[in-house]
N, C-alpha and C. Protein backbone atom coordinates (compact mmCIF):
# COMPACT_ATOMS: atom_id res chain seq x y z
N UNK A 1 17.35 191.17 6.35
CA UNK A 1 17.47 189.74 6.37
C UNK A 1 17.45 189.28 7.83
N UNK A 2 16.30 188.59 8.29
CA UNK A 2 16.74 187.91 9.57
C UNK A 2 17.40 186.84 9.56
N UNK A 3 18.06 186.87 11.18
CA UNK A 3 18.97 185.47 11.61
C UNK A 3 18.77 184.88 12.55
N UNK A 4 18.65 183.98 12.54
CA UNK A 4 18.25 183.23 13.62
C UNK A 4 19.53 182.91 14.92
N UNK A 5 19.41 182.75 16.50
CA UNK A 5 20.87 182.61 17.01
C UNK A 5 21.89 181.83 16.49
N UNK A 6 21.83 180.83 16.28
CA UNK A 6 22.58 179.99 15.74
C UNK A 6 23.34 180.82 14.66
N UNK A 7 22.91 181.24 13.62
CA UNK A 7 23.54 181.93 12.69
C UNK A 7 24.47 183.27 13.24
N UNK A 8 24.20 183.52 14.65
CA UNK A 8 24.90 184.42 15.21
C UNK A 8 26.79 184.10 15.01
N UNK A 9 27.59 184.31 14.23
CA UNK A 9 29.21 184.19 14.00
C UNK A 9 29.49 185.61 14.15
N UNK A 10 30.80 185.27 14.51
CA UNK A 10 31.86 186.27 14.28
C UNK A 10 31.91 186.74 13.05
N UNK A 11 31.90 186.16 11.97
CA UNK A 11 31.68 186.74 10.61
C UNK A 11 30.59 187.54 10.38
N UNK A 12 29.07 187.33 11.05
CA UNK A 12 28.28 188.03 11.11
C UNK A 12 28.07 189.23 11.88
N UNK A 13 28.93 189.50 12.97
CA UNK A 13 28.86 190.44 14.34
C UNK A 13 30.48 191.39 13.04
N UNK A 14 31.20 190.86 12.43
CA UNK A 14 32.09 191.84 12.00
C UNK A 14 31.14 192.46 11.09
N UNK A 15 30.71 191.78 10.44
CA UNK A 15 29.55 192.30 8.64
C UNK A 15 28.49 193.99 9.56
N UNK A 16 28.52 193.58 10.52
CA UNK A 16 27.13 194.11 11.57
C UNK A 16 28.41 195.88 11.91
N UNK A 17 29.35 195.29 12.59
CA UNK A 17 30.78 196.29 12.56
C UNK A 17 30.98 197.35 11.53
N UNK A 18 31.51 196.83 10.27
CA UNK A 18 31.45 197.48 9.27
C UNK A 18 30.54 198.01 8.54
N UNK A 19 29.66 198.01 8.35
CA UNK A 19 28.41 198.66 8.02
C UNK A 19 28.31 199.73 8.68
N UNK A 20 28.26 199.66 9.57
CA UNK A 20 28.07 200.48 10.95
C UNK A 20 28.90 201.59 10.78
N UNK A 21 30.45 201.64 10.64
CA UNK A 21 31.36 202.29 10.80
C UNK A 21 31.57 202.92 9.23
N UNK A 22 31.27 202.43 8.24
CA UNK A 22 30.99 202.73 6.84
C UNK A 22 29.98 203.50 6.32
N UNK A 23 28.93 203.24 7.80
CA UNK A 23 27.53 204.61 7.49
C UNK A 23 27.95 205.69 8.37
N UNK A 24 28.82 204.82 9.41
CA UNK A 24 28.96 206.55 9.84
C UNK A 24 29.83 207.30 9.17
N UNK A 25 30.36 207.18 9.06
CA UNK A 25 31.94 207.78 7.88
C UNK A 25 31.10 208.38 6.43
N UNK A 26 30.41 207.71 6.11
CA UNK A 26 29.15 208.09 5.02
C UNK A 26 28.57 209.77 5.31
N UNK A 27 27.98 209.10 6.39
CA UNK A 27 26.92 210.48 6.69
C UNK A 27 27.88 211.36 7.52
N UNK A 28 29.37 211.56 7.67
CA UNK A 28 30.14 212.61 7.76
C UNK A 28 30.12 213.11 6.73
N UNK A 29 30.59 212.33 6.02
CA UNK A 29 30.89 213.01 4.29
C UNK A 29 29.87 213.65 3.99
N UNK A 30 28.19 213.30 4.03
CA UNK A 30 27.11 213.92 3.78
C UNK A 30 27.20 215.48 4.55
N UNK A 31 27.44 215.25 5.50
CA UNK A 31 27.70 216.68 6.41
C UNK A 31 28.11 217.35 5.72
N UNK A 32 29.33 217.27 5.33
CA UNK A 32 30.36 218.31 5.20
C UNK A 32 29.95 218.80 3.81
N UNK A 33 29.74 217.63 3.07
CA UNK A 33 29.13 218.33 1.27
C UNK A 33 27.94 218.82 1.57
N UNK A 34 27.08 218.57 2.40
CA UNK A 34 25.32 219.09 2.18
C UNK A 34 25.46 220.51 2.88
N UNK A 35 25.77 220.65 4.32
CA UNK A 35 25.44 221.97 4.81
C UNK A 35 25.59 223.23 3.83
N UNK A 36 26.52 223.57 3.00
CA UNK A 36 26.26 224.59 2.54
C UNK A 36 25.28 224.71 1.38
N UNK A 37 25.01 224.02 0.97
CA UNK A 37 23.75 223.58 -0.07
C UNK A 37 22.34 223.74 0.77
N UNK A 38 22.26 222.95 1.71
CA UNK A 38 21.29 223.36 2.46
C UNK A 38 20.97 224.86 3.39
N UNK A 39 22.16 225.08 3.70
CA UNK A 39 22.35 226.82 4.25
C UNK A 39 21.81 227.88 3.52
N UNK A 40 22.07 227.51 2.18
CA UNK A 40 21.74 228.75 1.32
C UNK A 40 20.12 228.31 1.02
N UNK A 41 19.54 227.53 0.83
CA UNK A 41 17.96 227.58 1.06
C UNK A 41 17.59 227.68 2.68
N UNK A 42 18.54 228.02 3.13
CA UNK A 42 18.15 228.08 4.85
C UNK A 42 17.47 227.42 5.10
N UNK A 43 18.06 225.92 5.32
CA UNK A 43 17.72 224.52 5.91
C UNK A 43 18.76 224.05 6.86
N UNK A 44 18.54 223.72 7.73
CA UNK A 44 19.40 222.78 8.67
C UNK A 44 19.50 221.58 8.34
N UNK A 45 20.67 220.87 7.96
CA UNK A 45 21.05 219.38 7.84
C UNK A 45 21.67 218.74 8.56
N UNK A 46 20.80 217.59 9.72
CA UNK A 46 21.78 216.88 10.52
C UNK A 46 21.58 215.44 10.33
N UNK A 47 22.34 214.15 10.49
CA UNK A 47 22.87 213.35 10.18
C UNK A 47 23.05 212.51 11.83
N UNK A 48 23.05 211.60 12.24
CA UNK A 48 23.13 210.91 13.12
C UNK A 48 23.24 209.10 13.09
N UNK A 49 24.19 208.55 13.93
CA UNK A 49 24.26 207.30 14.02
C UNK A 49 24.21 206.60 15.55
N UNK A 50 22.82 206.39 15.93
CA UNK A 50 22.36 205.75 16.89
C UNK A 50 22.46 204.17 17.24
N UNK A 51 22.79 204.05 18.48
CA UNK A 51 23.16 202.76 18.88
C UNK A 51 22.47 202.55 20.09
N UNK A 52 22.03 201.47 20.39
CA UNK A 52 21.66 200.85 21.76
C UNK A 52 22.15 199.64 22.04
N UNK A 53 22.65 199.26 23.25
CA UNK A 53 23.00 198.22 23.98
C UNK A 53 24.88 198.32 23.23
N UNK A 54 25.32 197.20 23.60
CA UNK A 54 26.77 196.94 23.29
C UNK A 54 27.34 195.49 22.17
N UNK A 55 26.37 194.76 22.77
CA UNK A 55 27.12 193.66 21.88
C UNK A 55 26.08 193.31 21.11
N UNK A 56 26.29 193.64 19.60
CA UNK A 56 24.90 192.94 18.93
C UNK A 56 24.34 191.63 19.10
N UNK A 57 24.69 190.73 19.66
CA UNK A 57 24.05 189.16 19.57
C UNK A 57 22.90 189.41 21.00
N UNK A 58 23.04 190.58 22.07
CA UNK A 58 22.17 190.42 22.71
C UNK A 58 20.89 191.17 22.42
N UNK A 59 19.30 190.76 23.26
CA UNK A 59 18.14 191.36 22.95
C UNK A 59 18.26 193.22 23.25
N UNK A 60 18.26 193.58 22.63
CA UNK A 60 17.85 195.14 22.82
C UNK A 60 18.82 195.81 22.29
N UNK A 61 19.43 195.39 21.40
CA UNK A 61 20.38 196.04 20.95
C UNK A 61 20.18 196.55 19.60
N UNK A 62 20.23 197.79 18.99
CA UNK A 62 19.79 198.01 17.69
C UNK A 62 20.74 199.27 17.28
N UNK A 63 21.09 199.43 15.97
CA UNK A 63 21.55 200.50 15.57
C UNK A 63 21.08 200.98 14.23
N UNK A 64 21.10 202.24 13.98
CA UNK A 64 20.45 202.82 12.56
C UNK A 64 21.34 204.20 12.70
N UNK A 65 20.85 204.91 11.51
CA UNK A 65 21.54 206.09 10.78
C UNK A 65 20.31 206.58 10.98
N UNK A 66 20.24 208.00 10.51
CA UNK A 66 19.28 209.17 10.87
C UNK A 66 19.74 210.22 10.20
N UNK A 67 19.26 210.66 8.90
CA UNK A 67 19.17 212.14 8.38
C UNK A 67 18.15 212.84 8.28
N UNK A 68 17.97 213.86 8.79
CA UNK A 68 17.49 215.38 8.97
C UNK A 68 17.47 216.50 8.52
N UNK A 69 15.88 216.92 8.09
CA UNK A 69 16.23 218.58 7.81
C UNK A 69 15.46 219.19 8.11
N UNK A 70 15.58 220.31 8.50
CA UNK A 70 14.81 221.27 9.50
C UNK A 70 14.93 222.92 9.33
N UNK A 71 14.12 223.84 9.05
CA UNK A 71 13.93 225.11 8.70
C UNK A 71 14.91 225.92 9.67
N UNK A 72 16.06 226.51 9.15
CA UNK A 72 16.41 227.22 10.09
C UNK A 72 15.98 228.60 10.62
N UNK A 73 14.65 229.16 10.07
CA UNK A 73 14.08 230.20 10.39
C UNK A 73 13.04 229.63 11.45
N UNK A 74 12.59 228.43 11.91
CA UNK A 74 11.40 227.76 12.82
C UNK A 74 12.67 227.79 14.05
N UNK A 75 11.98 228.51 15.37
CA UNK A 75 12.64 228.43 16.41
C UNK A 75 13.01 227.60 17.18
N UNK A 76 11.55 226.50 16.83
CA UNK A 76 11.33 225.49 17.38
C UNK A 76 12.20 223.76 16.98
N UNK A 77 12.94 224.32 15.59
CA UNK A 77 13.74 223.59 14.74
C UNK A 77 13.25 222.25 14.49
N UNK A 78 11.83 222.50 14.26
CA UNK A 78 10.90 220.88 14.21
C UNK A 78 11.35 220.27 12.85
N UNK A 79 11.62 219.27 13.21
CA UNK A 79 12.36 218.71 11.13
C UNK A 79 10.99 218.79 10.01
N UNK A 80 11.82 219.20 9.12
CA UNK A 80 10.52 219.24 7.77
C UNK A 80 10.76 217.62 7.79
N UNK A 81 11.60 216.70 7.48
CA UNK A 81 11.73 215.56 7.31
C UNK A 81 12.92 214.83 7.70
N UNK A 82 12.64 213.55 7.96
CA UNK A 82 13.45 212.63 8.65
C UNK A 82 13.92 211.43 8.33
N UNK A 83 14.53 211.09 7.79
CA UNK A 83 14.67 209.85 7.29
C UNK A 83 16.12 208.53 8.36
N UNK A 84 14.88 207.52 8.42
CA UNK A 84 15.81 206.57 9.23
C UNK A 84 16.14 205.11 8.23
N UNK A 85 17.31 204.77 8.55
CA UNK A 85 17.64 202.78 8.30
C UNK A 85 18.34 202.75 8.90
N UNK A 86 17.38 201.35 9.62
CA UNK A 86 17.91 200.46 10.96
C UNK A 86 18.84 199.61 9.68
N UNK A 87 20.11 199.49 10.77
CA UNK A 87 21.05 198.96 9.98
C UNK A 87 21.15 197.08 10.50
N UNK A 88 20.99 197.05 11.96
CA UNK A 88 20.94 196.20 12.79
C UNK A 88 19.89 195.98 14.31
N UNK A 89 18.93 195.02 14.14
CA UNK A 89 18.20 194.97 15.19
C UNK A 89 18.30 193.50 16.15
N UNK A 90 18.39 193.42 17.63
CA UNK A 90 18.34 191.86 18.24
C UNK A 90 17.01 191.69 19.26
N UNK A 91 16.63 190.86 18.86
CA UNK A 91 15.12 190.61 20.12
C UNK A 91 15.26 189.66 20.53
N UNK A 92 14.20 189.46 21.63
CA UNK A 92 14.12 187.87 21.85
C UNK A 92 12.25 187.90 21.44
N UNK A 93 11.70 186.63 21.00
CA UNK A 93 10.42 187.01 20.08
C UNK A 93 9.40 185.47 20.93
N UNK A 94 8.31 185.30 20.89
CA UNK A 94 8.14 184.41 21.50
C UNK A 94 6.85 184.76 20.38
N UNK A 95 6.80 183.50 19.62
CA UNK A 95 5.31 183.53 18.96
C UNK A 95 5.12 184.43 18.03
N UNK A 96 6.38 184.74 17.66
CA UNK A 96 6.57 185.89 16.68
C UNK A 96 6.24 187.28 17.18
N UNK A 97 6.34 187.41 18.60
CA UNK A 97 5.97 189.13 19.26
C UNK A 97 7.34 188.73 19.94
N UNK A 98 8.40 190.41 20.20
CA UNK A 98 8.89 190.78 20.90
C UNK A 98 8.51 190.43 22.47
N UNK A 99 9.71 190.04 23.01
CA UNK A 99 9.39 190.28 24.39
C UNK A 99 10.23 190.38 24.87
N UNK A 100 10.35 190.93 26.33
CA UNK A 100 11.69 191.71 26.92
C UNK A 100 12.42 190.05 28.05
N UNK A 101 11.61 189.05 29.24
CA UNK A 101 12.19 188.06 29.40
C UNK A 101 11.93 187.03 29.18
N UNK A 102 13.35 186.56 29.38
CA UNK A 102 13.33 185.05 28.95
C UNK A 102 12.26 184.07 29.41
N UNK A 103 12.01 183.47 28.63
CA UNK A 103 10.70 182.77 28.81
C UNK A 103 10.84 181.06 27.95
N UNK A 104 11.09 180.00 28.44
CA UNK A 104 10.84 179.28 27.91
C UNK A 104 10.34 179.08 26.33
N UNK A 105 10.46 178.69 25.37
CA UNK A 105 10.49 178.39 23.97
C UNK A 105 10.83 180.07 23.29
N UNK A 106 11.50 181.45 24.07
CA UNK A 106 11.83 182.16 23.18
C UNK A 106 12.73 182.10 22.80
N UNK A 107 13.20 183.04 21.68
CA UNK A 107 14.66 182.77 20.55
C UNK A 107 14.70 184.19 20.42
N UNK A 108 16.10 184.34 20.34
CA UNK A 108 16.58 185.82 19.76
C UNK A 108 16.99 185.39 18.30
N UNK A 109 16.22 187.05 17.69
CA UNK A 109 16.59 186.97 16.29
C UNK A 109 17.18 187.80 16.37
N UNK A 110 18.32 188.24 14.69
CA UNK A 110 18.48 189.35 14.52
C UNK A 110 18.36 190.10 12.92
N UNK A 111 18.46 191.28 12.92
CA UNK A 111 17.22 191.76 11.52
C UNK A 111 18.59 192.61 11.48
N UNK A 112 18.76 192.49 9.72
CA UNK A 112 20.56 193.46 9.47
C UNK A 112 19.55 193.69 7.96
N UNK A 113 20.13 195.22 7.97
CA UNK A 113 19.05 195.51 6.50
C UNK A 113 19.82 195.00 5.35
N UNK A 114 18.41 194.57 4.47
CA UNK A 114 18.99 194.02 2.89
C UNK A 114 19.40 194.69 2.07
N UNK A 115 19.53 195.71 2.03
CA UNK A 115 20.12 196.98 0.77
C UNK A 115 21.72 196.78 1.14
N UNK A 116 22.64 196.82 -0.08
CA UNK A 116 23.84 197.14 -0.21
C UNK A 116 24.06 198.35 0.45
N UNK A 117 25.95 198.66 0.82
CA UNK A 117 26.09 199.96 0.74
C UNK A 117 26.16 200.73 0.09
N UNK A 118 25.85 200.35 -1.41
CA UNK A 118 25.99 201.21 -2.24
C UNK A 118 24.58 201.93 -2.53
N UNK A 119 23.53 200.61 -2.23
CA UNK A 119 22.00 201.13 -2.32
C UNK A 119 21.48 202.07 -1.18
N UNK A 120 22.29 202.01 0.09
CA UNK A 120 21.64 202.76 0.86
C UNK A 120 22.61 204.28 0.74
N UNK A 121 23.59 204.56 -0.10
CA UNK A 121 24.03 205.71 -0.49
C UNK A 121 23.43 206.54 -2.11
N UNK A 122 22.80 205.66 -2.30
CA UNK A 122 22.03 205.71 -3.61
C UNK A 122 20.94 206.18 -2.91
N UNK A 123 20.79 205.89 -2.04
CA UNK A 123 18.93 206.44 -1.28
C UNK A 123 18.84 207.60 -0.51
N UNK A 124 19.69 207.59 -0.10
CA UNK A 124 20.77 208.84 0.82
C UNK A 124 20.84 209.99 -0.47
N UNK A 125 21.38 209.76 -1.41
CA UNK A 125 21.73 210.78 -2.50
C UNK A 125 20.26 211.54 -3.05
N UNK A 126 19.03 210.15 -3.41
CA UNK A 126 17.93 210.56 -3.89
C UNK A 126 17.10 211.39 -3.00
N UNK A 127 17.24 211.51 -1.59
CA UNK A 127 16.54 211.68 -0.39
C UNK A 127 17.25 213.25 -0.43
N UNK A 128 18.30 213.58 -0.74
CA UNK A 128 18.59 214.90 -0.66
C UNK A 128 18.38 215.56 -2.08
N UNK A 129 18.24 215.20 -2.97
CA UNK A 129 17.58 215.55 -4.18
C UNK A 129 15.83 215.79 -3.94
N UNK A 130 15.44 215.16 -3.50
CA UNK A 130 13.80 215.01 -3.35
C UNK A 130 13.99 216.27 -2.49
N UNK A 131 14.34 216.40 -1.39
CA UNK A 131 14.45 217.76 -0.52
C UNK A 131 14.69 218.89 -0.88
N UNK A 132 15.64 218.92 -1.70
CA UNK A 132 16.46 220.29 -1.77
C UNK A 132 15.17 220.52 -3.11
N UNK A 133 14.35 219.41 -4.10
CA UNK A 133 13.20 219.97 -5.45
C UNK A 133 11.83 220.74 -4.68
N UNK A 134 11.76 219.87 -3.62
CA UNK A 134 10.77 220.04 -2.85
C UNK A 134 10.67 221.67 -1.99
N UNK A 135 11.93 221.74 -1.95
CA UNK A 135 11.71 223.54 -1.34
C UNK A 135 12.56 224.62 -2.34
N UNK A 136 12.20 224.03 -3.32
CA UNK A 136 11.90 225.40 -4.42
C UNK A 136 10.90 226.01 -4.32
């Protein structure tokens, strides 16, 4: 769902918070239940929650989740597959393109994904099902 600045609140920068801290806490839990499931088909499962910049209302700031799996017999530990959702993104856009300065008539938006948390643990669940059928 994008927002336009104006719509930038405190109610919206907490919504942006919790999500955040609810996927990461998520994809711990994924850790700890998946590795040995994945161990025994000798797969590597890693999980990550990436952030840039500090305060979401400014341009360049974005955060997403990141799960991973990767052959643990490949030395090179290149992932068989990767799966990302950006949870929260801020730009400043001029003409509908990104751009990095301020420039007369640009606007910062910001882009917070539309799936529930329950849908993006529902996708999370199917995504390790599809994996674990897939290397039978």
């Amino acid at each position: 769902m994008k927002y336009q600045q104006k719509d930038f609140t405190e109610e919206l920068k907490m919504k942006i918070k919790n999500i955040e801290s609810t996927l990461i806490e998520h994809i711990e839990k994924l850790l700890n239940e998946n590795k040995p499931v994945f161990a025994k088909k000798n797969l590597q499962f890693d999980a990550d929650f990436n952030k840039e910049g500090d305060d979401p209302f400014k341009p360049g700031y974005s955060s997403s989740v990141a799960i991973g799996v990767s052959d643990k017999t490949d030395k090179n530990s290149e992932p068989i597959d990767l799966h990302i959702i950006k949870i929260w993104e801020c730009e400043r856009i001029l003409l509908g393109m990104p751009i990095s300065k301020q420039i007369p008539g640009s606007k910062i938006i910001g882009e917070l994904l539309d799936e529930s948390l329950e849908e993006i643990k529902e996708e999370f669940k199917e995504y390790f099902e599809e994996i674990l059928v897939d290397t039978n």
